[in-house]
Protein backbone atom coordinates (compact mmCIF):
# COMPACT_ATOMS: atom_id res chain seq x y z
CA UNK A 1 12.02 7.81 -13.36
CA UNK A 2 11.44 4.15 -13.28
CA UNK A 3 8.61 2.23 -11.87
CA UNK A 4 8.59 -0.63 -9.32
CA UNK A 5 6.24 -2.76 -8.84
CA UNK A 6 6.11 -5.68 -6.16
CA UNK A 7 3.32 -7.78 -4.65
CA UNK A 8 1.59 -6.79 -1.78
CA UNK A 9 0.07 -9.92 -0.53
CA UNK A 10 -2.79 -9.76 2.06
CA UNK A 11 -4.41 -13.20 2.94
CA UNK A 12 -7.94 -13.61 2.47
CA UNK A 13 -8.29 -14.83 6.26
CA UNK A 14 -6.18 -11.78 7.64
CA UNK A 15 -8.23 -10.67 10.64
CA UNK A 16 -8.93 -7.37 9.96
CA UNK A 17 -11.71 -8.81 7.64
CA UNK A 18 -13.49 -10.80 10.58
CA UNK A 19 -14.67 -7.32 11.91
CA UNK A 20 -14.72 -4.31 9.03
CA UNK A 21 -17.61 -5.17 7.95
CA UNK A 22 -19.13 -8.07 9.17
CA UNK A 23 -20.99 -9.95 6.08
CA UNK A 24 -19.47 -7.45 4.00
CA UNK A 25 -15.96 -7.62 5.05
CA UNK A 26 -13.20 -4.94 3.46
CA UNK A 27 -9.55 -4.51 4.41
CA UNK A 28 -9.14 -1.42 6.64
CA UNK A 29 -7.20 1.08 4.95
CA UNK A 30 -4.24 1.12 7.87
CA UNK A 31 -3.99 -2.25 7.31
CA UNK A 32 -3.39 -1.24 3.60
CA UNK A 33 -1.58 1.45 4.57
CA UNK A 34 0.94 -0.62 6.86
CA UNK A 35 1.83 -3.04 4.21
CA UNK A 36 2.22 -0.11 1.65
CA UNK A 37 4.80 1.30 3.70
CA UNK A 38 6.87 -1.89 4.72
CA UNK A 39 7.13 -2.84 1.00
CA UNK A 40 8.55 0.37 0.20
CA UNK A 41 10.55 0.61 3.40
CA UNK A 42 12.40 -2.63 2.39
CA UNK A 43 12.53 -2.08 -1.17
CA UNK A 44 15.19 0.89 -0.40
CA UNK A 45 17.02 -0.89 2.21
CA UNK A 46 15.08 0.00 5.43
CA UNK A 47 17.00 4.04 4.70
CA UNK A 48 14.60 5.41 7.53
CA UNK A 49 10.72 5.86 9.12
CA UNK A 50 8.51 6.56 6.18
CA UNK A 51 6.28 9.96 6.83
CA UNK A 52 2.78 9.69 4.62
CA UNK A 53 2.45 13.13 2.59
CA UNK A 54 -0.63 12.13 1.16
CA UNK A 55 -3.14 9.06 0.78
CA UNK A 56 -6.64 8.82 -1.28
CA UNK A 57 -8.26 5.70 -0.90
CA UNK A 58 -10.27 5.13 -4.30
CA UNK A 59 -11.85 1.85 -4.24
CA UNK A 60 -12.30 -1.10 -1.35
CA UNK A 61 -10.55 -4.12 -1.21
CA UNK A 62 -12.71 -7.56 -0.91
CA UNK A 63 -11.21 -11.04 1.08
CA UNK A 64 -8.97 -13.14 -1.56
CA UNK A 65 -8.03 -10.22 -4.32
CA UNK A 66 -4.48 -9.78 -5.49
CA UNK A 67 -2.92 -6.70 -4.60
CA UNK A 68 0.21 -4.87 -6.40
CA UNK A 69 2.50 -1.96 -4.95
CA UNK A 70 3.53 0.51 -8.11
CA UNK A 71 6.11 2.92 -7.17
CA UNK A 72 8.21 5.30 -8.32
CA UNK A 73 10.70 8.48 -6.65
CA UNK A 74 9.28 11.68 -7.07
CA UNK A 75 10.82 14.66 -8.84
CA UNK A 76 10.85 16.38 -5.21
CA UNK A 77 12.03 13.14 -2.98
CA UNK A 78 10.11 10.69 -1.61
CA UNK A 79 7.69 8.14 -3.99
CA UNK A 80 4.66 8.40 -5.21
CA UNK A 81 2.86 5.14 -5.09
CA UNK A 82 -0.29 3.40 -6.21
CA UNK A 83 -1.87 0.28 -5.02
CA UNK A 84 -3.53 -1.68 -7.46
CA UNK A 85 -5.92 -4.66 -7.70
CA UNK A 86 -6.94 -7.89 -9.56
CA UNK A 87 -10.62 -9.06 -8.39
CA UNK A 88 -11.73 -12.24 -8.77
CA UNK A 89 -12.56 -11.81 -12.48
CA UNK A 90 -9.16 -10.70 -13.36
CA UNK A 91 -10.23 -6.83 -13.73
CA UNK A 92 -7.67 -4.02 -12.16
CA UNK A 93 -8.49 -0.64 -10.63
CA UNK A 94 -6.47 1.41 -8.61
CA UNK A 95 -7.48 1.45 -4.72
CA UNK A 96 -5.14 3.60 -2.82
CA UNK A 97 -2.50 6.31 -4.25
CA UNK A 98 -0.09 8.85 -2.49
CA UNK A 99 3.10 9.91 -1.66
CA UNK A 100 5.49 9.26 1.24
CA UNK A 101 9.17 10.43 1.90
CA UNK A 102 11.79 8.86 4.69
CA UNK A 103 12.31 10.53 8.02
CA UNK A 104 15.54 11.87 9.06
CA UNK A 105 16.55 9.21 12.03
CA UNK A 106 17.50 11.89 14.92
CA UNK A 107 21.00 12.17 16.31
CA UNK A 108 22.01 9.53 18.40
């Protein structure tokens, strides 16, 4: 099973940041979330909607750090993914992991 990673870029002025928290701003996690999901959704070719199984969110994520999608397919379907982060020092830690698997489009 191979790994993937891509860049998940996020600007520092996205607006999300304005108001969660104010002086103390941190990206929403559906704003993580949402970006999580359309990497992976067009890194297999748009295939379908993208059902979370599972998310932990493990660590917050400041204005102006560099953010990195890892993922790989599970043994069952689906990926497992991990979101990862370089602060401003150049230090990684994991801030979000979980697993997703594509919809079945219905019938037209």
């Amino acid at each position: 099973m191979s790994e993937h990673v891509m860049p998940l870029p996020v600007a520092a002025d996205h607006p999300a940041f304005a108001g969660h928290f104010p002086g103390q701003p941190i990206l929403p996690g559906v704003v993580l979330l949402d970006a999580a999901l359309h990497a992976l959704a067009a890194q297999q070719g748009m295939p379908g909607p993208l059902q979370l199984k599972s998310v932990k969110f493990l660590s917050p994520v400041q204005p102006g750090e560099t953010l990195a999608l890892h993922s790989a397919a599970s043994p069952a379907g689906g990926f497992r993914f991990e979101i990862r982060c370089k602060d401003h020092h150049g230090l990684e830690r994991s801030v979000a992991s979980g697993s997703a698997v594509f919809s079945a489009r219905p019938a037209a």
